[in-house]
PDB file of N, CA and C in Angstrom:
ATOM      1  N   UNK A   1       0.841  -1.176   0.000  1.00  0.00           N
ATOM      2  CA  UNK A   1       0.000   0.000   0.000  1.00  0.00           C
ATOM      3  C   UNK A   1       0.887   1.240   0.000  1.00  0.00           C
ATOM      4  N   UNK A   2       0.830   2.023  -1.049  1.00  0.00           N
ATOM      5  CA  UNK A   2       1.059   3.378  -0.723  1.00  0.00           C
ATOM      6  C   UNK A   2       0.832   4.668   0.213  1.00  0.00           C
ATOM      7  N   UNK A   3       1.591   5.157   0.328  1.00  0.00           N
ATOM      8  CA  UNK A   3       1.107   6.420   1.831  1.00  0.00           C
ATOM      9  C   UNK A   3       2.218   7.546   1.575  1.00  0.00           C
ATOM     10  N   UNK A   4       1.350   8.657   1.711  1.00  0.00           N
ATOM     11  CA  UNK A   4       1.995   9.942   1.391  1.00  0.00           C
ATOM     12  C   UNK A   4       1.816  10.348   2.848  1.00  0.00           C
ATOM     13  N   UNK A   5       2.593  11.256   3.386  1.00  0.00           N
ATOM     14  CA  UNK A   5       2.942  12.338   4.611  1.00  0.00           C
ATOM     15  C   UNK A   5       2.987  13.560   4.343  1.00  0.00           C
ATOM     16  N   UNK A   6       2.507  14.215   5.175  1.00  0.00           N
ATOM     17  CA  UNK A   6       2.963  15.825   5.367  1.00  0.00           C
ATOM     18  C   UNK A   6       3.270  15.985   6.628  1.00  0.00           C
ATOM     19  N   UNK A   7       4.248  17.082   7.316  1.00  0.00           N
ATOM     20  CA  UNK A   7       4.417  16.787   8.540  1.00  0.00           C
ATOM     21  C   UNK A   7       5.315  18.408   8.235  1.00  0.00           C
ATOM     22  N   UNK A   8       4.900  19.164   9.751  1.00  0.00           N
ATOM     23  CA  UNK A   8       5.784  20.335  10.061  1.00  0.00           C
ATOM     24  C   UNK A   8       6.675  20.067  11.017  1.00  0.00           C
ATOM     25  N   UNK A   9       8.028  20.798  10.676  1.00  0.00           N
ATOM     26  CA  UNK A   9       9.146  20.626  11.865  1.00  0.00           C
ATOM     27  C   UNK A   9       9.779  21.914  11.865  1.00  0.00           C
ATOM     28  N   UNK A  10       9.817  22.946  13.211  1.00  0.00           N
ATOM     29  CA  UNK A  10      10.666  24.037  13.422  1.00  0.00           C
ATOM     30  C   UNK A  10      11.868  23.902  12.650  1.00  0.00           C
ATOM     31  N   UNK A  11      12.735  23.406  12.275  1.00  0.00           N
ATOM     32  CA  UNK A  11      14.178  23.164  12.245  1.00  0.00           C
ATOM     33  C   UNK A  11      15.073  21.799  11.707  1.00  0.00           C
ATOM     34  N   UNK A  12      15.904  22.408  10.847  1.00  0.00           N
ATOM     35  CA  UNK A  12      16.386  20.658   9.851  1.00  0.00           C
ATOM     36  C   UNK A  12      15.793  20.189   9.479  1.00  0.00           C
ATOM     37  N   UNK A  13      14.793  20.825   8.489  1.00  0.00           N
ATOM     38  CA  UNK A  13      14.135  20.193   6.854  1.00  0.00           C
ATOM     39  C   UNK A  13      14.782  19.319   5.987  1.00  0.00           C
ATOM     40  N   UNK A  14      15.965  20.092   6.033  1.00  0.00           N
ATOM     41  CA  UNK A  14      16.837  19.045   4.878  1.00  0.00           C
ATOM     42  C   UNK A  14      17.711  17.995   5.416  1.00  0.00           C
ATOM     43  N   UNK A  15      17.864  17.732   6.657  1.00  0.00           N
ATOM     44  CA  UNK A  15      18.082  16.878   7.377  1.00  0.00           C
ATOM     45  C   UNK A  15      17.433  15.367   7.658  1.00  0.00           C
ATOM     46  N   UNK A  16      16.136  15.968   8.193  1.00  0.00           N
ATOM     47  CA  UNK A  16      15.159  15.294   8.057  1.00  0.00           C
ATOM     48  C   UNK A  16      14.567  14.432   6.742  1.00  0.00           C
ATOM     49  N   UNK A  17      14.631  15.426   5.123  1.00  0.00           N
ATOM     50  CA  UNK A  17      14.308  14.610   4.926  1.00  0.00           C
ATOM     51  C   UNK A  17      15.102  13.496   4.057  1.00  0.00           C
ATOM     52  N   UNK A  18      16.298  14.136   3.955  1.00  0.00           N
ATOM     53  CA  UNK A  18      17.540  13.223   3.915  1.00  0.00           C
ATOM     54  C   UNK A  18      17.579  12.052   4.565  1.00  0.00           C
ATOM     55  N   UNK A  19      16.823  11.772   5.769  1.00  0.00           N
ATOM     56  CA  UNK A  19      16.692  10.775   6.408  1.00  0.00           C
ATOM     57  C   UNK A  19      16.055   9.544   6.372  1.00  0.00           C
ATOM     58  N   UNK A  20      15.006  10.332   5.874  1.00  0.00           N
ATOM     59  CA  UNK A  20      13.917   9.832   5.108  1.00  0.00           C
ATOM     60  C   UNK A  20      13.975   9.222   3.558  1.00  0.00           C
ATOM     61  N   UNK A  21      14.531   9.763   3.154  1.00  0.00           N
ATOM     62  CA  UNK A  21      15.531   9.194   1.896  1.00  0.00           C
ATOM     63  C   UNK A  21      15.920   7.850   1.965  1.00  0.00           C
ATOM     64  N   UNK A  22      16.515   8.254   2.999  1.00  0.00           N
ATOM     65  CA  UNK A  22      17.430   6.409   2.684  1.00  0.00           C
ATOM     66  C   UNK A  22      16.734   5.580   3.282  1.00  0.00           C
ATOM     67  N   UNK A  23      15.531   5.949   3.837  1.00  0.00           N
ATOM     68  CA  UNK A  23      14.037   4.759   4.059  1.00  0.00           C
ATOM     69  C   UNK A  23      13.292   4.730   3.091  1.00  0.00           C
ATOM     70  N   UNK A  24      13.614   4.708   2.069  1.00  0.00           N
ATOM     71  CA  UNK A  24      12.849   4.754   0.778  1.00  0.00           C
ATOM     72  C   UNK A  24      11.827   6.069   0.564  1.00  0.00           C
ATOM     73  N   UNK A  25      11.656   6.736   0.816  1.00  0.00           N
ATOM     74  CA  UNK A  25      10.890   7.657   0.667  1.00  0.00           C
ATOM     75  C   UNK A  25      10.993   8.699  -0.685  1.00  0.00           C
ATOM     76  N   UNK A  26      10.361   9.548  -1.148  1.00  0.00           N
ATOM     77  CA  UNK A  26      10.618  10.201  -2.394  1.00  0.00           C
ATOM     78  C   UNK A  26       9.570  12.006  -2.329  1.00  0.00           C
ATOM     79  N   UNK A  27      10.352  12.520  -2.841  1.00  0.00           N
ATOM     80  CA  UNK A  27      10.013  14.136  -3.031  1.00  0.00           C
ATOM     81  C   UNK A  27       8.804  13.881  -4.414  1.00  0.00           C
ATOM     82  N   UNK A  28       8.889  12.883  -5.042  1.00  0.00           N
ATOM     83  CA  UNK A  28       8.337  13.299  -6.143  1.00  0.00           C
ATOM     84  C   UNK A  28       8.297  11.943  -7.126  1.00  0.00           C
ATOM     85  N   UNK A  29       7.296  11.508  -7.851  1.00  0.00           N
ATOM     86  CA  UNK A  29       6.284   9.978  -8.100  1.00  0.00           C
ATOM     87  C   UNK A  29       6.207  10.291  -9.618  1.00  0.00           C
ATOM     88  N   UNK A  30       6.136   9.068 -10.189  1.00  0.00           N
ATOM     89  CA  UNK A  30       5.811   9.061 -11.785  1.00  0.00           C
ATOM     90  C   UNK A  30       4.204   9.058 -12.284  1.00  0.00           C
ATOM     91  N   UNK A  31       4.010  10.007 -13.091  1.00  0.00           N
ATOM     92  CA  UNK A  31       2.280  10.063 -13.497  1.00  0.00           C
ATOM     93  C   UNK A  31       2.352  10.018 -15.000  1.00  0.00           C
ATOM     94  N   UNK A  32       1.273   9.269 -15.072  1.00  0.00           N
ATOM     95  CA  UNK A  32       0.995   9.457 -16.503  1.00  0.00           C
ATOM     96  C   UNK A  32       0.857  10.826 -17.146  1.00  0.00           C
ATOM     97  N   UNK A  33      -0.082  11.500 -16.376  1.00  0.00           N
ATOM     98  CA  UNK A  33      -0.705  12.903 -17.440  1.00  0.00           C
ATOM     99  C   UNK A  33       0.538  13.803 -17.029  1.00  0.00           C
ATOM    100  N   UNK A  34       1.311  14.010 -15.694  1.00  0.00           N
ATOM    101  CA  UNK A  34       2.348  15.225 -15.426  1.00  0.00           C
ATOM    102  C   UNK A  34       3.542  14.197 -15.681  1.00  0.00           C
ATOM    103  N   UNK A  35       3.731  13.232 -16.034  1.00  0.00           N
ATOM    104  CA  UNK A  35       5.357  12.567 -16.031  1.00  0.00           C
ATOM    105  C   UNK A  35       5.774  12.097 -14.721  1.00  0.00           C
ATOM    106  N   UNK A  36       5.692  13.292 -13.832  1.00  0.00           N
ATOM    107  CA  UNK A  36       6.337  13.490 -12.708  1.00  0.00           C
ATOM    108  C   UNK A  36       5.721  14.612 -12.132  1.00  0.00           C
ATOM    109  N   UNK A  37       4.850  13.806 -10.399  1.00  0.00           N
ATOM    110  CA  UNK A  37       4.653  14.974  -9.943  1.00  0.00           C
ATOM    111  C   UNK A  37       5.635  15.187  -9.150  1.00  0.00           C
ATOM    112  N   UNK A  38       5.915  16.629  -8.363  1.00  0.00           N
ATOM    113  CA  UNK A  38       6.583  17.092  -7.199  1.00  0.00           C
ATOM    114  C   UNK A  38       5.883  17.208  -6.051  1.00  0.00           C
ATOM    115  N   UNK A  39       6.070  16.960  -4.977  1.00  0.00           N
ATOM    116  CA  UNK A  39       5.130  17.226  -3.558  1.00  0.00           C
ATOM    117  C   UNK A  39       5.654  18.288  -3.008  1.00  0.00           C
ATOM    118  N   UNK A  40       4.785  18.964  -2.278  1.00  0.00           N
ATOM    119  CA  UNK A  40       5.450  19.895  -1.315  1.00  0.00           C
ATOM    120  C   UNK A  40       6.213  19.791  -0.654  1.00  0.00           C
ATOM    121  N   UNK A  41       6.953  20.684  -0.368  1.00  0.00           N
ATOM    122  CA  UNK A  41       8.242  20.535   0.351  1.00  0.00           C
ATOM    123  C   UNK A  41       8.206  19.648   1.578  1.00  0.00           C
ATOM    124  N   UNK A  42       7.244  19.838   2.332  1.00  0.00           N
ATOM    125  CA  UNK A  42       7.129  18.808   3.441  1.00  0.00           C
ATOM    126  C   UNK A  42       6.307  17.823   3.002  1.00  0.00           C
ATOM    127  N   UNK A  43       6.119  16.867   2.175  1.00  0.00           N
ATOM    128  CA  UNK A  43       5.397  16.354   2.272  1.00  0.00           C
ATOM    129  C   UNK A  43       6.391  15.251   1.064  1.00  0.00           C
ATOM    130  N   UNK A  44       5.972  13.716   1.530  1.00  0.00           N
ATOM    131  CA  UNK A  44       6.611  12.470   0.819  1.00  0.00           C
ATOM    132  C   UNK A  44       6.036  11.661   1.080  1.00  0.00           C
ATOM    133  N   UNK A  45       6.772  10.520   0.331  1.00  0.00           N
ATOM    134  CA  UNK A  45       5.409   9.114  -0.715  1.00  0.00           C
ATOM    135  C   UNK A  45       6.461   8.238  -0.334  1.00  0.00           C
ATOM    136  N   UNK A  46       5.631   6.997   0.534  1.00  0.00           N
ATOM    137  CA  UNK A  46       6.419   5.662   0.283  1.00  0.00           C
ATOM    138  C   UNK A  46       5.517   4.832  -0.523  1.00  0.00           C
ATOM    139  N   UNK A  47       6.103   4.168  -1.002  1.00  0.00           N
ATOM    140  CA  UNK A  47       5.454   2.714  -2.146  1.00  0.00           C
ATOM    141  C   UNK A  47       4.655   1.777  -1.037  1.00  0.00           C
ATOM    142  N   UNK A  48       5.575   1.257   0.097  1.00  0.00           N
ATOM    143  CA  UNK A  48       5.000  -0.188   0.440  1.00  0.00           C
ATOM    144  C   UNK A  48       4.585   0.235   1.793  1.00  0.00           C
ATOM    145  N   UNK A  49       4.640   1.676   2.113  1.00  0.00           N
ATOM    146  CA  UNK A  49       4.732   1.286   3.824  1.00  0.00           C
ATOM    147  C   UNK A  49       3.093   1.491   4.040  1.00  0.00           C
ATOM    148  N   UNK A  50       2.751   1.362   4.753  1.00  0.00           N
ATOM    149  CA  UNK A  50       1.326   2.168   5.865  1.00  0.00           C
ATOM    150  C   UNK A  50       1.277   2.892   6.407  1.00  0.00           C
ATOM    151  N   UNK A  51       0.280   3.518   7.072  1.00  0.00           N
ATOM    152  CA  UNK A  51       0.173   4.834   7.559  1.00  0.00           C
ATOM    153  C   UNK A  51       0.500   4.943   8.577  1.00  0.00           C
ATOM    154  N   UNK A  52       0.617   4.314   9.511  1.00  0.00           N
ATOM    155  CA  UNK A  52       1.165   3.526  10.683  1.00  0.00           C
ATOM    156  C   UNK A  52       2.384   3.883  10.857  1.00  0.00           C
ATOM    157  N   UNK A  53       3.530   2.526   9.547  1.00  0.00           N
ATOM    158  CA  UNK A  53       4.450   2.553   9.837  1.00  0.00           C
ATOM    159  C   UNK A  53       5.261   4.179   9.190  1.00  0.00           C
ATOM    160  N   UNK A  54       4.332   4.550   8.447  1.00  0.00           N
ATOM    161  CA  UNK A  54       4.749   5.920   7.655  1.00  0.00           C
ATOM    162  C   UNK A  54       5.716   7.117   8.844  1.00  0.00           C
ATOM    163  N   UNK A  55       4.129   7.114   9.371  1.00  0.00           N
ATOM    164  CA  UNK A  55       4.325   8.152  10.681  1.00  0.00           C
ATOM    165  C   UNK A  55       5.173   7.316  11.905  1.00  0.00           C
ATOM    166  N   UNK A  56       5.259   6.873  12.196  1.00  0.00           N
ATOM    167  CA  UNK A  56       6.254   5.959  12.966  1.00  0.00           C
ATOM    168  C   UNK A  56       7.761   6.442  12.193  1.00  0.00           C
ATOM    169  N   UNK A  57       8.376   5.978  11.071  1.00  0.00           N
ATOM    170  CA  UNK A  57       9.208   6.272  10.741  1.00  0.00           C
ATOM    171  C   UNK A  57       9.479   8.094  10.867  1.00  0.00           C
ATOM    172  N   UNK A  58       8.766   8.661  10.670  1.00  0.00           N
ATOM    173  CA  UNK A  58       8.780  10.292  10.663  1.00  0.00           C
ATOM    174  C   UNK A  58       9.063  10.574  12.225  1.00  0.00           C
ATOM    175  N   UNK A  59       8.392   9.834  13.140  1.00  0.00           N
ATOM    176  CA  UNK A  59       8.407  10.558  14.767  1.00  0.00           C
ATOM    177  C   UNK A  59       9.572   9.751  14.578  1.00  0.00           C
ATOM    178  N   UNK A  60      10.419   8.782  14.344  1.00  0.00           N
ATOM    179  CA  UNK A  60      11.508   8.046  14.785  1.00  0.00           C
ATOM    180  C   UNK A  60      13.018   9.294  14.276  1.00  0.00           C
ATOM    181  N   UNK A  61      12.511   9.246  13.367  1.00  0.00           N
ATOM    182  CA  UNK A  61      13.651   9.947  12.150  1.00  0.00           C
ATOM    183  C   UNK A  61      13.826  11.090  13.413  1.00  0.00           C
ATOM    184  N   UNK A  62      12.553  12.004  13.605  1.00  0.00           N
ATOM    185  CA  UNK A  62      12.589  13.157  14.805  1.00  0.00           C
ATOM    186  C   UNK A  62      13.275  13.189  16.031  1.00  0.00           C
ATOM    187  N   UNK A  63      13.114  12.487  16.282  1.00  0.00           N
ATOM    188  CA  UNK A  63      13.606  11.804  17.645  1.00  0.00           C
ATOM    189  C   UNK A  63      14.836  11.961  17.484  1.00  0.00           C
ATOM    190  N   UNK A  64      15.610  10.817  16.537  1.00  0.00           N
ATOM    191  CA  UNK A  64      17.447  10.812  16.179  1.00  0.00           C
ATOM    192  C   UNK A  64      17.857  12.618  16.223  1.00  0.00           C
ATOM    193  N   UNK A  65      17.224  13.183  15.160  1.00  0.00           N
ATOM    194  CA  UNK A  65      17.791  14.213  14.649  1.00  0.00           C
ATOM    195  C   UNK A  65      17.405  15.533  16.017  1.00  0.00           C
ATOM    196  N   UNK A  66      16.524  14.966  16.849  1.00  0.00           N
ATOM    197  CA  UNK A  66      16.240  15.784  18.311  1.00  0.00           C
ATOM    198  C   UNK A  66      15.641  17.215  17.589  1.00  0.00           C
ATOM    199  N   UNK A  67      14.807  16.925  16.678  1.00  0.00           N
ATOM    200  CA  UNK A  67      14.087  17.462  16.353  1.00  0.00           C
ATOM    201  C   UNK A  67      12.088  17.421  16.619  1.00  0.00           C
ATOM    202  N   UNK A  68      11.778  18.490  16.725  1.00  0.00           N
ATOM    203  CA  UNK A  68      10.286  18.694  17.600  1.00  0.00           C
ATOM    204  C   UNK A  68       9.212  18.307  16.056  1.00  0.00           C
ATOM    205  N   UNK A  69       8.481  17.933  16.471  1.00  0.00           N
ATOM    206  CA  UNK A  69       7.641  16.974  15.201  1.00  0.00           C
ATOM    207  C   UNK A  69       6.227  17.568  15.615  1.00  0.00           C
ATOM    208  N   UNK A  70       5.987  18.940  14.676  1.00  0.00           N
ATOM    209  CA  UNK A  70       4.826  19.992  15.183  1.00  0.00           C
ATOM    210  C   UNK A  70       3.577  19.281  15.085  1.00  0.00           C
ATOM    211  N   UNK A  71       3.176  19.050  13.799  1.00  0.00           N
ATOM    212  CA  UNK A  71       2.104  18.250  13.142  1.00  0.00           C
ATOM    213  C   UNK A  71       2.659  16.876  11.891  1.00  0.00           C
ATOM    214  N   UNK A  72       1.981  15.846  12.064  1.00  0.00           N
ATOM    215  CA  UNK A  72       2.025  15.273  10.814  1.00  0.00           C
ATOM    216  C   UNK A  72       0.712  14.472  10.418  1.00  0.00           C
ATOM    217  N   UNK A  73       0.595  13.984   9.374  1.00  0.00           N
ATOM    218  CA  UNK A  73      -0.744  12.994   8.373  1.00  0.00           C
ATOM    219  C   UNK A  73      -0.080  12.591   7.604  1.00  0.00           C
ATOM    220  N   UNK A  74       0.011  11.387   8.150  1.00  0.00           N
ATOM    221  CA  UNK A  74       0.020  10.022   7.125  1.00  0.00           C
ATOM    222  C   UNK A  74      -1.321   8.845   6.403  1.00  0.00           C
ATOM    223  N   UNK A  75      -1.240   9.156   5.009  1.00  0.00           N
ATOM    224  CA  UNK A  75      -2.470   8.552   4.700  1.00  0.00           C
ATOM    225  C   UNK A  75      -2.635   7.760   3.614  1.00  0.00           C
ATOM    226  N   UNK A  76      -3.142   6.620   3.355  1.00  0.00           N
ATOM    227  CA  UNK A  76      -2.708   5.892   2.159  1.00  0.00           C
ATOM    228  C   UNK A  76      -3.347   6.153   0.803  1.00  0.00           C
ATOM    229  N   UNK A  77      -2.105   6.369  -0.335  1.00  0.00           N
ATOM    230  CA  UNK A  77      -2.412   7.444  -1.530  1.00  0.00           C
ATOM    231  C   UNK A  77      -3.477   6.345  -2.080  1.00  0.00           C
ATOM    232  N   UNK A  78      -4.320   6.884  -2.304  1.00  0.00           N
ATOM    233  CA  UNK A  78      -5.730   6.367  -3.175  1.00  0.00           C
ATOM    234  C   UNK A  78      -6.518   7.230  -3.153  1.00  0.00           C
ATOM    235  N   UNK A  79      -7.568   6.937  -4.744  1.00  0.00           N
ATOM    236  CA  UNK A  79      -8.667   7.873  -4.893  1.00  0.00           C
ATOM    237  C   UNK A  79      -7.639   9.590  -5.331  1.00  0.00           C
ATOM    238  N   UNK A  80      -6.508  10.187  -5.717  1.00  0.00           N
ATOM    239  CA  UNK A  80      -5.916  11.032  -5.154  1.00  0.00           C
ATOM    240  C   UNK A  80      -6.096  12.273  -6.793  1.00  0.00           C
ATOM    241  N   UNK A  81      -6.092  13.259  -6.330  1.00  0.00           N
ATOM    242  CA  UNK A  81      -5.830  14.167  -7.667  1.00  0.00           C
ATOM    243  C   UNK A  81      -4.621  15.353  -7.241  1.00  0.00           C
ATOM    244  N   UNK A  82      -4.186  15.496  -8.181  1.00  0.00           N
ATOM    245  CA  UNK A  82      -2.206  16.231  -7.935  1.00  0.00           C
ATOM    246  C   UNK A  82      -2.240  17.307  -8.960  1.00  0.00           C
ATOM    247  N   UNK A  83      -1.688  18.121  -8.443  1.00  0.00           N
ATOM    248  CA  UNK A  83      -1.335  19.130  -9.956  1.00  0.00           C
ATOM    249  C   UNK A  83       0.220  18.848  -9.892  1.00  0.00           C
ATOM    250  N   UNK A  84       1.069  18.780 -10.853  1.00  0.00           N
ATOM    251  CA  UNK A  84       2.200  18.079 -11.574  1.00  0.00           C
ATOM    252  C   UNK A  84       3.516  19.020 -10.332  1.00  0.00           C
ATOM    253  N   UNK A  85       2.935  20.490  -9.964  1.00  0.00           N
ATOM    254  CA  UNK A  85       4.459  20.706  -9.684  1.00  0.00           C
ATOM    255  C   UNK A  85       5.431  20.846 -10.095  1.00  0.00           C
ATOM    256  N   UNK A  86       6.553  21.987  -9.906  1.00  0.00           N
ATOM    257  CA  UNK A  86       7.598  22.359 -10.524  1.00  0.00           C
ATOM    258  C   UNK A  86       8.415  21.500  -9.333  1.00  0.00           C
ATOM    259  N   UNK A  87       9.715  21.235 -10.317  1.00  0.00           N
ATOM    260  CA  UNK A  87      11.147  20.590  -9.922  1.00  0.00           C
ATOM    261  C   UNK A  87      11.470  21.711  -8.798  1.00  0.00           C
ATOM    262  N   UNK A  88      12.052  20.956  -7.380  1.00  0.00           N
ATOM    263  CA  UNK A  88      12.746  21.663  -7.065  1.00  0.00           C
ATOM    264  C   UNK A  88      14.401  22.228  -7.175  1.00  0.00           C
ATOM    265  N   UNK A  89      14.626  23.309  -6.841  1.00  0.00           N
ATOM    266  CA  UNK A  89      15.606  24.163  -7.076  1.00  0.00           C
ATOM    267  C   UNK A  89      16.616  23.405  -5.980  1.00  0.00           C
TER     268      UNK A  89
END
């Protein structure tokens, strides 16, 4: 099952989601009609995990990096509509 996140953190964005990275995670998914969408900056797509283990991995990642984990939603991508998004810089 697929599951996308959004989640706010005061501090070490790019840390964080560097972290998240090497748990398989991704900034940005292959579509038919956009090629490729981009997600918001806070926000990423795993392929196999659950929503569960989604957010679990996100408060864990927080924790290491002793970073404060404001809000997050983890939810499994289905039913979903995207506008394509520019590449980030």
């Amino acid at each position: 099952m697929a599951t996308i996140v959004t989640y706010d953190v005061p501090t070490k964005h790019v840390e964080l989601k560097k972290t998240l990275f090497q748990l398989g995670y991704k900034d940005q998914i292959p579509d038919s009609t956009c090629k490729i969408i981009y997600l918001p900056n806070t926000t990423l797509y795993h392929e196999t995990k659950t929503s569960e283990q989604v957010r679990n991995d996100v408060k864990n990642a927080c924790t290491v990096l002793h970073i404060e984990l404001e809000r997050c939603i983890a939810t499994a991508w289905t039913n979903w509509a995207a506008m394509c998004g520019k590449p980030f810089n």
